[in-house]
N, C-alpha and C. Protein backbone atom coordinates (compact mmCIF):
# COMPACT_ATOMS: atom_id res chain seq x y z
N UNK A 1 -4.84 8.90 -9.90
CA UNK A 1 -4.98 7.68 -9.11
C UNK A 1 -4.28 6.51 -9.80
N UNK A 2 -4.40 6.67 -11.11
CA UNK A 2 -4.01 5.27 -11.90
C UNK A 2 -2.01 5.23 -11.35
N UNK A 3 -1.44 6.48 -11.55
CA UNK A 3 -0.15 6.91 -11.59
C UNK A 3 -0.01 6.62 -10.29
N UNK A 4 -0.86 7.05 -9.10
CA UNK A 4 -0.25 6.26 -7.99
C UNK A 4 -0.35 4.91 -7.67
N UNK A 5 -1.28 4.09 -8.46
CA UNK A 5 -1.63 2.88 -8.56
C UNK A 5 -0.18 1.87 -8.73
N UNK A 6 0.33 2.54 -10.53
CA UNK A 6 1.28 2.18 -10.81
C UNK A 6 2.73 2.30 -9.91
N UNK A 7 3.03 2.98 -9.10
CA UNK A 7 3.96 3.41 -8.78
C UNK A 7 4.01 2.75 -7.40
N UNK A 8 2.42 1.97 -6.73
CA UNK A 8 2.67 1.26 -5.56
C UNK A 8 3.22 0.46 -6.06
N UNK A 9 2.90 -0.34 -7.24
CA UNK A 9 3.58 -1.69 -8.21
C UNK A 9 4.15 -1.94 -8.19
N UNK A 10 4.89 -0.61 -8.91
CA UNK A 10 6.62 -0.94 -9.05
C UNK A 10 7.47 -0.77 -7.52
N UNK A 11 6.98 0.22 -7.23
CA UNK A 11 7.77 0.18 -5.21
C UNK A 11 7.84 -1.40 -4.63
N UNK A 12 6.92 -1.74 -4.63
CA UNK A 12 6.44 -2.96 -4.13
C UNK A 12 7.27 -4.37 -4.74
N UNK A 13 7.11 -4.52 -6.34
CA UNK A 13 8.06 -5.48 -6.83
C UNK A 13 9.69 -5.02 -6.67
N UNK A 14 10.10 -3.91 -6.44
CA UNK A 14 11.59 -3.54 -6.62
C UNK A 14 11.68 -3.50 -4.91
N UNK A 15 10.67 -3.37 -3.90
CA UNK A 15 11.40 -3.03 -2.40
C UNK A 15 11.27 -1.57 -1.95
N UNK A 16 11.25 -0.85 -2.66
CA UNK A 16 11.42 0.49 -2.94
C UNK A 16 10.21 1.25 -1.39
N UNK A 17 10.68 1.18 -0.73
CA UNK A 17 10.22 1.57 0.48
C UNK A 17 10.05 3.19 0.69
N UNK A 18 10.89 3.85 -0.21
CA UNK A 18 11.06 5.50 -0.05
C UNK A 18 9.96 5.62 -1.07
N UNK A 19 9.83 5.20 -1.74
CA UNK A 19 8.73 5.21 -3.07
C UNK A 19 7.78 5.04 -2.37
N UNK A 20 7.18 4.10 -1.48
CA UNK A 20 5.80 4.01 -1.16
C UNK A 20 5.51 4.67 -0.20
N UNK A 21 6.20 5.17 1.12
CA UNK A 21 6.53 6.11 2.26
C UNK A 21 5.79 7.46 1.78
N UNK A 22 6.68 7.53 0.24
CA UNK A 22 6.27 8.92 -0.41
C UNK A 22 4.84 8.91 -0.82
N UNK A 23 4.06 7.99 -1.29
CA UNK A 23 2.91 8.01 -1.85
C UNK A 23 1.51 7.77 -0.86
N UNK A 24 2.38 7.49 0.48
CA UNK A 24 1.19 7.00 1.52
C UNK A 24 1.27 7.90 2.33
N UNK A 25 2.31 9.05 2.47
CA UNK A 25 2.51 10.09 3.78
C UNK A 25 1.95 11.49 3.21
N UNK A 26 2.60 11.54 1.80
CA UNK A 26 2.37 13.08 1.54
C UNK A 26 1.20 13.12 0.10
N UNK A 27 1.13 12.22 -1.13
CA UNK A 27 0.86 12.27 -2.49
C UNK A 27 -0.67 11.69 -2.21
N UNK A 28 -0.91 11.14 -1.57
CA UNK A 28 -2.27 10.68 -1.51
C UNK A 28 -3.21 11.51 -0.92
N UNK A 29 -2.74 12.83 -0.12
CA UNK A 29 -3.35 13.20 0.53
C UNK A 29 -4.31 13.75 -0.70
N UNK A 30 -4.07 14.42 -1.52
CA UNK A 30 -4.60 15.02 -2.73
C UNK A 30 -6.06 14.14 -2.62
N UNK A 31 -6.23 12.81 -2.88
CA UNK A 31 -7.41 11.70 -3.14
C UNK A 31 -8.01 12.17 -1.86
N UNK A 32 -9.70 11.75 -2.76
CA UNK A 32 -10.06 11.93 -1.82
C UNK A 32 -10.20 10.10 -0.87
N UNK A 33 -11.40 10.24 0.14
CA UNK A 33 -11.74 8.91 1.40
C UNK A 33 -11.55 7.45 0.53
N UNK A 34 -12.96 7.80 -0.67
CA UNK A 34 -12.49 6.37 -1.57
C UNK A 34 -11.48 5.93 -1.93
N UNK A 35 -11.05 6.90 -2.90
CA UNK A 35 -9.66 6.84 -3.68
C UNK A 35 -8.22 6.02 -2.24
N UNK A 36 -8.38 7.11 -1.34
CA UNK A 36 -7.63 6.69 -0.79
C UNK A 36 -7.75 5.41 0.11
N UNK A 37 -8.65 4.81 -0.10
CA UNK A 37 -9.27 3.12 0.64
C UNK A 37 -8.89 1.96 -0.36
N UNK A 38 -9.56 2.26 -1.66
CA UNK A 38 -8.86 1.89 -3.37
C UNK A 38 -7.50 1.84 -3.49
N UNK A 39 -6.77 2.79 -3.30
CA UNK A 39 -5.22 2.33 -2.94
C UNK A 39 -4.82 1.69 -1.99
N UNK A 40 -5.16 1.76 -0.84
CA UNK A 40 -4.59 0.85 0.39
C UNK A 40 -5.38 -0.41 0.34
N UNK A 41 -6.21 -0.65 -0.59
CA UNK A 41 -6.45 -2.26 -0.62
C UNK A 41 -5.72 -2.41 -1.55
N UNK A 42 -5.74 -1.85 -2.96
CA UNK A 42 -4.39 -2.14 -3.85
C UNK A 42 -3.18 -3.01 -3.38
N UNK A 43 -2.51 -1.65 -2.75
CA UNK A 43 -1.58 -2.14 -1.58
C UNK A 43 -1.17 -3.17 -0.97
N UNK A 44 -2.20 -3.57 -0.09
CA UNK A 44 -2.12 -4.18 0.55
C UNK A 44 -2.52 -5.76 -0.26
N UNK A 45 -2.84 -6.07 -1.29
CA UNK A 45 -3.59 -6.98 -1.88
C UNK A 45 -2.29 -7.42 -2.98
N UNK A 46 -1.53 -5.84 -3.45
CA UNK A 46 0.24 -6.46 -4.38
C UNK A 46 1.22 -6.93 -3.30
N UNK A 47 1.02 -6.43 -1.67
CA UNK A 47 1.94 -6.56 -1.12
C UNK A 47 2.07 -7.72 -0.99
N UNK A 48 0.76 -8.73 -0.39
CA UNK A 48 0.20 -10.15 -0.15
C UNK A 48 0.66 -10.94 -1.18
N UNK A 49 0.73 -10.36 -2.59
CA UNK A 49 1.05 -11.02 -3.30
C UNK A 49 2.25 -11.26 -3.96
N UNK A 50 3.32 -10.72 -3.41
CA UNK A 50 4.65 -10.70 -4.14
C UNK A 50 5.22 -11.58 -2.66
N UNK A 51 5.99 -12.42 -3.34
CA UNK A 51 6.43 -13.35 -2.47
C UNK A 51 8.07 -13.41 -1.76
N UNK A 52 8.22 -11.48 -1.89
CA UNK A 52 9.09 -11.25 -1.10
C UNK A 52 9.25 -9.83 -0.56
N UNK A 53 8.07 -9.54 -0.75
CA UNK A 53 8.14 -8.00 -0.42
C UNK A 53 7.93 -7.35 0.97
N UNK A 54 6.75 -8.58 2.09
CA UNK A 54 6.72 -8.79 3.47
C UNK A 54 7.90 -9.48 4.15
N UNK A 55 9.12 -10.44 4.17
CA UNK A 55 9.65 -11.09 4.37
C UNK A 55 11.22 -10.04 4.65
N UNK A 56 10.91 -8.84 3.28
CA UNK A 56 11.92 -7.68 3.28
C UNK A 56 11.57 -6.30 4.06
N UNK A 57 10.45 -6.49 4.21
CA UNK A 57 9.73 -5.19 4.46
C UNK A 57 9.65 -5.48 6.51
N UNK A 58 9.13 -6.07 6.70
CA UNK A 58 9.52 -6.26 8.31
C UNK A 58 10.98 -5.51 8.76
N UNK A 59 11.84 -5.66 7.73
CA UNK A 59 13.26 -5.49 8.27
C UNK A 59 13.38 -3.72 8.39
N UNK A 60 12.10 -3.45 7.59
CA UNK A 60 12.44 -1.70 6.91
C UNK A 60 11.73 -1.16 8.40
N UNK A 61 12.34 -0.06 9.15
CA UNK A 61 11.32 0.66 10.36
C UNK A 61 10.13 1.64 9.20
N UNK A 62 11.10 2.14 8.06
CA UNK A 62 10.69 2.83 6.79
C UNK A 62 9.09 2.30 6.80
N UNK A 63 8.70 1.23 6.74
CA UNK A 63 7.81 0.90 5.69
C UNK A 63 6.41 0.84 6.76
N UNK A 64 6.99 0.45 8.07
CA UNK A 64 5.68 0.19 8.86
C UNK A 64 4.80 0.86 9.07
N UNK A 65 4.99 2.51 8.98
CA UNK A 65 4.01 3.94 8.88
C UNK A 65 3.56 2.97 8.07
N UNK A 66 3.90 3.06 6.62
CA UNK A 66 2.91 2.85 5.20
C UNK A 66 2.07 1.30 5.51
N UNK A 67 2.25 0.27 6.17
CA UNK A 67 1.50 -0.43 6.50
C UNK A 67 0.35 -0.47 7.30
N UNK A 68 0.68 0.63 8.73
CA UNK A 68 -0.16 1.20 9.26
C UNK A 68 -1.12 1.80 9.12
N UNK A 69 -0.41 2.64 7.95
CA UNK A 69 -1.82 4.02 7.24
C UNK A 69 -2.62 3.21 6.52
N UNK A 70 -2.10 1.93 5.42
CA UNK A 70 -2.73 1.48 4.98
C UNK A 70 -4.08 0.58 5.39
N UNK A 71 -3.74 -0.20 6.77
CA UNK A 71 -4.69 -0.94 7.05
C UNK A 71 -5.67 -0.24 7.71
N UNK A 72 -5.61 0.92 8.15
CA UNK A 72 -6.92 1.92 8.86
C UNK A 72 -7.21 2.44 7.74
N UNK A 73 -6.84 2.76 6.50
CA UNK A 73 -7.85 3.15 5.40
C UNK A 73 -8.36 1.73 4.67
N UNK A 74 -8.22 1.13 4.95
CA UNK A 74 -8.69 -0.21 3.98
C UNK A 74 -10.44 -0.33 4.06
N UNK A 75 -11.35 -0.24 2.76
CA UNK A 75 -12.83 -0.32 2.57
C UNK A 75 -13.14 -1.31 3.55
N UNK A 76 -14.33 -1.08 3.66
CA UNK A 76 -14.93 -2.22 4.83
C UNK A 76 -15.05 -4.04 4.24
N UNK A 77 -14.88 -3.62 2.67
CA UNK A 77 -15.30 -5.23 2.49
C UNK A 77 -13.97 -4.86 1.75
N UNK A 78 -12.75 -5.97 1.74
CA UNK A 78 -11.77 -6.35 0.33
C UNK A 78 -11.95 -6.98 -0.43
N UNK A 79 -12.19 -7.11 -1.69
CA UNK A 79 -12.44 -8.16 -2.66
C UNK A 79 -11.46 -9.43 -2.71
N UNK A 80 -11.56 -10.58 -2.34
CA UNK A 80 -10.66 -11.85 -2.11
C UNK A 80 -10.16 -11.57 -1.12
N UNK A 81 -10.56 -10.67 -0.07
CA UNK A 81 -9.90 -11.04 1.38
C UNK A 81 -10.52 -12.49 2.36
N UNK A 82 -9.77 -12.97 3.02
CA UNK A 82 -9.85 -14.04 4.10
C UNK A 82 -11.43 -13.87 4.90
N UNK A 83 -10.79 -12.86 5.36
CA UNK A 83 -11.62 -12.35 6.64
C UNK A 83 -11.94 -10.95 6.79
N UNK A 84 -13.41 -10.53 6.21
CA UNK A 84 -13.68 -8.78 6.52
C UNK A 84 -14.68 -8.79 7.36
C-alpha cells in the first residue's frame, strides 16, 4: 500500500497519467475495500493539492476513468474535506 501510495505522488507531481491509470485499473485491485478508499482519498487529496495537476489532467481522456474510480471509492468521511 505504502508503494502504491508513493507512486500516486510521484504520477501526480510529474503528470504521469499512464502511471496512475495503471495503479487505479489493474494494481489496486490486489487491496482490499479500505485500502482501496485510503488511496483514493490519498489521491484525490495530492491531486487537490498540486497546483497543476487538475488544470493538465482535464485535457487527458487518460485520466478521467482514474478520477471516476476514485471518487466512488472515496471513505464516507475525508479528513479536511469541504463537504462530506
Amino acid at each position: 500500500m505504502e508503494t502504491l501510495s508513493q507512486t500516486v505522488s510521484t504520477a501526480i507531481q510529474s503528470s504521469d497519467y499512464t502511471a496512475l491509470t495503471l495503479v487505479f485499473t489493474s494494481q489496486w485491485q490486489s487491496l482490499g475495500q479500505g485500502e482501496q478508499r485510503t488511496l483514493a482519498a490519498h489521491f484525490i487529496k495530492s491531486a487537490v493539492a498540486s497546483p497543476t495537476f487538475f488544470p493538465n489532467a482535464f485535457q487527458s481522456q487518460t485520466i478521467l476513468s482514474v478520477i471516476t474510480a476514485t471518487l466512488a471509492h472515496l471513505p464516507p468521511i475525508v479528513e479536511g474535506a469541504a463537504d462530506n
